[in-house]
Protein backbone atom coordinates (compact mmCIF):
# COMPACT_ATOMS: atom_id res chain seq x y z
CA UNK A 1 60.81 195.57 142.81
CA UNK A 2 63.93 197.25 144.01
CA UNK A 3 67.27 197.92 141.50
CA UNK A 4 68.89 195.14 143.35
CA UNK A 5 66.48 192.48 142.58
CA UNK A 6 66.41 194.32 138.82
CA UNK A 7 69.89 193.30 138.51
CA UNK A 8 70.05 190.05 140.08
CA UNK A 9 67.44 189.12 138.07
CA UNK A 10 68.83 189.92 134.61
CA UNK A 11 72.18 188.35 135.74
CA UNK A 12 70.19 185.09 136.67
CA UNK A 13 67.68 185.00 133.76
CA UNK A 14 67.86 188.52 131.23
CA UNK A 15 70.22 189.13 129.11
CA UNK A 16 73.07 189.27 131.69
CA UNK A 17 73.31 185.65 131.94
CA UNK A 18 77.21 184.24 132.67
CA UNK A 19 78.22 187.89 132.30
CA UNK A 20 80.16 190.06 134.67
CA UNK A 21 81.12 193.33 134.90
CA UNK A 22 84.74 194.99 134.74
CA UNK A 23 86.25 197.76 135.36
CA UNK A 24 89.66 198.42 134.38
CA UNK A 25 91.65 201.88 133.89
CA UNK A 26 93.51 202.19 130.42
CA UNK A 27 94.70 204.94 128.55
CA UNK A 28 92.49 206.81 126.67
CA UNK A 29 93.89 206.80 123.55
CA UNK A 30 93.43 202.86 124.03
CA UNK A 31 89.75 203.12 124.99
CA UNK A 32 88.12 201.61 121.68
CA UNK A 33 90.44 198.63 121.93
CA UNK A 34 89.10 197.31 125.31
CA UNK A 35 85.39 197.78 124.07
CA UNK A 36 86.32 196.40 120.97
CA UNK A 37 87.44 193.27 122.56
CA UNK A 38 84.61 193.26 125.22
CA UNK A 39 82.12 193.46 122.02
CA UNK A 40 83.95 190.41 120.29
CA UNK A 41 83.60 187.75 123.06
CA UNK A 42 79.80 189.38 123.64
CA UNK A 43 79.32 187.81 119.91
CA UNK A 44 81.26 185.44 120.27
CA UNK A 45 79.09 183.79 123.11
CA UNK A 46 76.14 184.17 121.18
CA UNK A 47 76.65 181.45 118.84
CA UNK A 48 74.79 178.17 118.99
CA UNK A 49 74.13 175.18 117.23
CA UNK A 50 71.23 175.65 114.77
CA UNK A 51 69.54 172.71 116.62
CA UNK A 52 70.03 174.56 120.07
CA UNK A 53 68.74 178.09 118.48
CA UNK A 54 65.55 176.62 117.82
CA UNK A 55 65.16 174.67 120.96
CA UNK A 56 65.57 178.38 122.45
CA UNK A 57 62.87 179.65 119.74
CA UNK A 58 60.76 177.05 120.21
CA UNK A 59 61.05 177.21 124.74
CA UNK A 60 60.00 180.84 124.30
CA UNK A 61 57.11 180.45 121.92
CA UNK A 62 55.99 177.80 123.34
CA UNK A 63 56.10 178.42 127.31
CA UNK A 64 56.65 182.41 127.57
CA UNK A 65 53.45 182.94 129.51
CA UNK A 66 54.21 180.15 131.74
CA UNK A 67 57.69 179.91 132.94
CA UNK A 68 59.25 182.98 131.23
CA UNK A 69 56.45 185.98 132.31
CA UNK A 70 59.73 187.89 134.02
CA UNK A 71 62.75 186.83 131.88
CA UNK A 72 63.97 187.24 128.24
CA UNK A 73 66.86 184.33 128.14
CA UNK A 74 69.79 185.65 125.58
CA UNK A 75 71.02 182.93 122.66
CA UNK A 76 73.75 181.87 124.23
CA UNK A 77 74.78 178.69 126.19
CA UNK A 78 73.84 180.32 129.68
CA UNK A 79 70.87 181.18 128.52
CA UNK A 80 69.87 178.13 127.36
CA UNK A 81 71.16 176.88 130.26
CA UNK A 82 68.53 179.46 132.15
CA UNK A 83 65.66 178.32 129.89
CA UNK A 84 66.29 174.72 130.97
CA UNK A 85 65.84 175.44 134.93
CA UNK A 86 63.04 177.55 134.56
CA UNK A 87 61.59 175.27 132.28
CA UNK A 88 61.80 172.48 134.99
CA UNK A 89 60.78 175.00 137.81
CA UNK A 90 57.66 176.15 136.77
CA UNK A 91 56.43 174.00 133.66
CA UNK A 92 54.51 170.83 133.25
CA UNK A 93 54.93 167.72 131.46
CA UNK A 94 55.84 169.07 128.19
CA UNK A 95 57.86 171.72 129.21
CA UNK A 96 59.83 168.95 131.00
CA UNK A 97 60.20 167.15 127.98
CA UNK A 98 61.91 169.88 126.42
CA UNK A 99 64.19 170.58 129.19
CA UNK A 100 65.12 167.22 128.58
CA UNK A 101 66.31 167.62 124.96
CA UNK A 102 67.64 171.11 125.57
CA UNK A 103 69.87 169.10 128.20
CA UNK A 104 70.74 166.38 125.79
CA UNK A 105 71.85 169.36 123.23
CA UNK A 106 73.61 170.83 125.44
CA UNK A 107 75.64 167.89 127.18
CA UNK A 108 76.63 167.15 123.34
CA UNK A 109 77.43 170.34 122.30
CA UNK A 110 81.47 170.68 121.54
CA UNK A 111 83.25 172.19 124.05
């Protein structure tokens, strides 16, 4: 597999998910500010429900073989989001089933 399809791949399904990259000049003396800031709203997409955390916990366990032999989904809402297609893509009944309550979490999560 080539470095493009790496990286398209971890931007659809790794740990890249909903992330993108940006470069900006600044002054140097202002350097740890920017990745300061960068690192805050990394952590501060990480959080989910407690409910949707072990939806994610329990899609991985459950189905990594199956539908996630490539991909290692980050705890975050696009992630989730990620687990739910590939969930539907490549499992069977009961990984449907859980799609469908990862999409019920997820349509009533607070926005």
């Amino acid at each position: 597999m080539g470095q493009k399809d790496r990286t398209d791949r971890y931007k659809t399904v790794g740990g890249g998910v909903g992330l993108v990259r940006v470069e900006v000049l600044v002054p140097k003396e202002d350097r740890h500010v920017v990745i300061e800031t960068a690192r805050q709203l990394r952590e501060a997409r990480q959080s989910l429900s407690d409910q949707a955390s072990a939806l994610h916990d329990e899609a991985l366990s459950r189905f990594k073989t199956r539908c996630f032999w490539n991909a290692n989904p980050p705890k975050s809402e696009d992630g989730l989001a990620a687990i739910h297609d590939r969930l539907q893509a490549y499992g069977d009944m009961e990984a449907w089933r859980l799609a469908a309550r990862i999409r019920k979490v997820m349509r009533d999560a607070p926005r």
